[in-house]
C-alpha atoms as a PDB file:
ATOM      1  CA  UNK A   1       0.000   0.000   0.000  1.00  0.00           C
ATOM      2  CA  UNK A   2       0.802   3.543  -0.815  1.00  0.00           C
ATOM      3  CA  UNK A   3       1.337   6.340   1.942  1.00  0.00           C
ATOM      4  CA  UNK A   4      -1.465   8.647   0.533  1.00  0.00           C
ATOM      5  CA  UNK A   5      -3.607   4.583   0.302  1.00  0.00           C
ATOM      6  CA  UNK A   6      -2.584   4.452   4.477  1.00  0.00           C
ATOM      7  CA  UNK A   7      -3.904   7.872   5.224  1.00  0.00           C
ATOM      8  CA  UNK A   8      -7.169   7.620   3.337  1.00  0.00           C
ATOM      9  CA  UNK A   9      -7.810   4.290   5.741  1.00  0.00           C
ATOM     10  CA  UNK A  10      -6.676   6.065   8.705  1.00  0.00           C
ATOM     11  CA  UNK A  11      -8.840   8.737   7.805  1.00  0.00           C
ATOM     12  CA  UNK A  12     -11.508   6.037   7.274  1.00  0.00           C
ATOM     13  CA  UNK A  13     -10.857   4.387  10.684  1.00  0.00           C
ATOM     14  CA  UNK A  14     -10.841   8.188  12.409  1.00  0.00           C
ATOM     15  CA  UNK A  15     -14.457   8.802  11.199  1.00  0.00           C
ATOM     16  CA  UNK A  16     -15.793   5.421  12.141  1.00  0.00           C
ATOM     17  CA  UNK A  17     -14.263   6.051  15.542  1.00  0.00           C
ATOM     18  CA  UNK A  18     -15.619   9.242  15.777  1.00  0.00           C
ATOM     19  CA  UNK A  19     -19.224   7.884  14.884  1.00  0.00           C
ATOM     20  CA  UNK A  20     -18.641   5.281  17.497  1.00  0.00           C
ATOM     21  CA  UNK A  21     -17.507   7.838  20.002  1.00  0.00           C
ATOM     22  CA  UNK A  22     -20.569  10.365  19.077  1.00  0.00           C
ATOM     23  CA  UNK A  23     -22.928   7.292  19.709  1.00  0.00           C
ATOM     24  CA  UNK A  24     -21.504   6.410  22.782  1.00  0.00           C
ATOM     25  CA  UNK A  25     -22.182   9.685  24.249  1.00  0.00           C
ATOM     26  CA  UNK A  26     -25.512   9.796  23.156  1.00  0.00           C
ATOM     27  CA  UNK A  27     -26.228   6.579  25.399  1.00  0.00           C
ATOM     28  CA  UNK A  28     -24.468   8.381  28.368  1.00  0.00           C
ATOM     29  CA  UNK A  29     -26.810  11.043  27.808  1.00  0.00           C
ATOM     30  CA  UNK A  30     -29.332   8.621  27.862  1.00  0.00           C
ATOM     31  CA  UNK A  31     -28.230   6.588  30.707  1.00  0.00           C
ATOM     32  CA  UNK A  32     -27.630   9.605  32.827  1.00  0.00           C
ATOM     33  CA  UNK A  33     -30.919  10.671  32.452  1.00  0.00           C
ATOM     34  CA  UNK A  34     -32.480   7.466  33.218  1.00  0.00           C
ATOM     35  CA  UNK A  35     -30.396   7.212  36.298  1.00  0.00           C
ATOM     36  CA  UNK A  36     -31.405  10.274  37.833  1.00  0.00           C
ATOM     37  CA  UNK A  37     -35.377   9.346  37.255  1.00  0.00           C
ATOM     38  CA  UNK A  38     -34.363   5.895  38.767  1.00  0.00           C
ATOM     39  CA  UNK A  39     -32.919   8.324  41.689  1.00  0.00           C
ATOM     40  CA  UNK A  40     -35.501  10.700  42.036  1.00  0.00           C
ATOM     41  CA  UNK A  41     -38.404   7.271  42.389  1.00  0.00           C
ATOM     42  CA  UNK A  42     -35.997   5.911  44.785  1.00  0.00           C
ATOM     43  CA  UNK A  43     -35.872   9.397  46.914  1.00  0.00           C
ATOM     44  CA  UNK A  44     -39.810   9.652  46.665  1.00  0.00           C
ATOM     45  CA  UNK A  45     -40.355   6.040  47.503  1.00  0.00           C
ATOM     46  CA  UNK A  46     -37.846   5.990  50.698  1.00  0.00           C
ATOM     47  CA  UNK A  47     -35.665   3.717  49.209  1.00  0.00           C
ATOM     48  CA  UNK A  48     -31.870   4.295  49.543  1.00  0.00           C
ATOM     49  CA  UNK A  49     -30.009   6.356  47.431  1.00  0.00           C
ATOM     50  CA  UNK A  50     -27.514   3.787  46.752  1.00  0.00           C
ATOM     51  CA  UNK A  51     -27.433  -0.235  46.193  1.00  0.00           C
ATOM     52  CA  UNK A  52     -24.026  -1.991  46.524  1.00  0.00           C
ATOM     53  CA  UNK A  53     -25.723  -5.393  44.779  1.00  0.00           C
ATOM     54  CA  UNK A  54     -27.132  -3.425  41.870  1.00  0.00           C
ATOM     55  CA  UNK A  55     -24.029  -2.101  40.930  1.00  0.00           C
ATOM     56  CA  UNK A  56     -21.970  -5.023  41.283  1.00  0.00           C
ATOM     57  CA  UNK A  57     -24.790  -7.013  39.041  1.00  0.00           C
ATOM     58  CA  UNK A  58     -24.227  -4.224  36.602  1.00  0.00           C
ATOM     59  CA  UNK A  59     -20.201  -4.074  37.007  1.00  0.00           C
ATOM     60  CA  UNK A  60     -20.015  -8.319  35.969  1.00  0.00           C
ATOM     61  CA  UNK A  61     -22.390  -7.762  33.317  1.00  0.00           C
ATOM     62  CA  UNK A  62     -20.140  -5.465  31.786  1.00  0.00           C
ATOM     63  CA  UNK A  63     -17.027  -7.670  32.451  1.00  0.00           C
ATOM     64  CA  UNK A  64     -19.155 -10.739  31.000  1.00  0.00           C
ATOM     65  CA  UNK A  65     -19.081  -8.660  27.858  1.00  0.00           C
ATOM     66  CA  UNK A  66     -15.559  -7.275  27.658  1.00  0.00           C
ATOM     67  CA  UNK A  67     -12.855  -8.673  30.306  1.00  0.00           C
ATOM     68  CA  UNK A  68     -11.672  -5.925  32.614  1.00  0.00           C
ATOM     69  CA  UNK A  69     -15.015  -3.351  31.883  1.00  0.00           C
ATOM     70  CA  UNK A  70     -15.827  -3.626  35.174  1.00  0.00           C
ATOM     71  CA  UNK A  71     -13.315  -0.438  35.487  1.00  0.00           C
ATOM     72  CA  UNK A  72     -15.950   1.458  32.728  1.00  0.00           C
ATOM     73  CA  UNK A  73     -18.788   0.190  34.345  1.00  0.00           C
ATOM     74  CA  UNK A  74     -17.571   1.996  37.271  1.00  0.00           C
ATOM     75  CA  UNK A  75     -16.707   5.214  35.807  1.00  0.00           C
ATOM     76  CA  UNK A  76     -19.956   5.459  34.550  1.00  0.00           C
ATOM     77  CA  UNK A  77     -22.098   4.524  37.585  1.00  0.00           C
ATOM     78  CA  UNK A  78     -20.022   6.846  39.145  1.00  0.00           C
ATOM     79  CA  UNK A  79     -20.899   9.668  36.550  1.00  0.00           C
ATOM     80  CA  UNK A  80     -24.542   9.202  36.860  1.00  0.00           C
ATOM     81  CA  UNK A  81     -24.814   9.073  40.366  1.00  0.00           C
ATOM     82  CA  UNK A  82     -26.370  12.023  42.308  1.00  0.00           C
ATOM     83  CA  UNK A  83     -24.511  12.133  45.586  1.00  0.00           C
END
């Protein structure tokens, strides 16, 4: 392959990235928001703000998917909750 045939399929790979990346924080968006209605029931039904087994259930289902997500899954539970 040619050097201007490499950039035009790193330029390729950039843009599906990017599409990937835009998507991704379009379901943050969406998952954030979600949270914070799951958080406001919780607050109006008395439960507690925070469940330790619901966010370990949700840490192995991400590191079922993708070995070593569980750090991800964290980051983002952390992100969307209210403290």
């Amino acid at each position: 392959m040619s050097a201007p045939s490499h950039k035009a399929e790193l330029c390729a790979l950039r843009r599906a990235i990017d599409g990937i990346d835009d998507a991704l924080a379009g379901l943050l968006v969406c998952r954030l928001c979600l949270s914070h209605q799951a958080q406001t029931l919780k607050a109006k039904a008395g439960l507690p703000a925070f469940d330790a087994d619901r966010e370990v259930e949700i840490q192995h289902r991400y590191e079922q998917r993708w070995a070593g997500a569980s750090v991800v899954a964290r980051a983002i539970l952390n992100l969307c909750r209210e403290d």
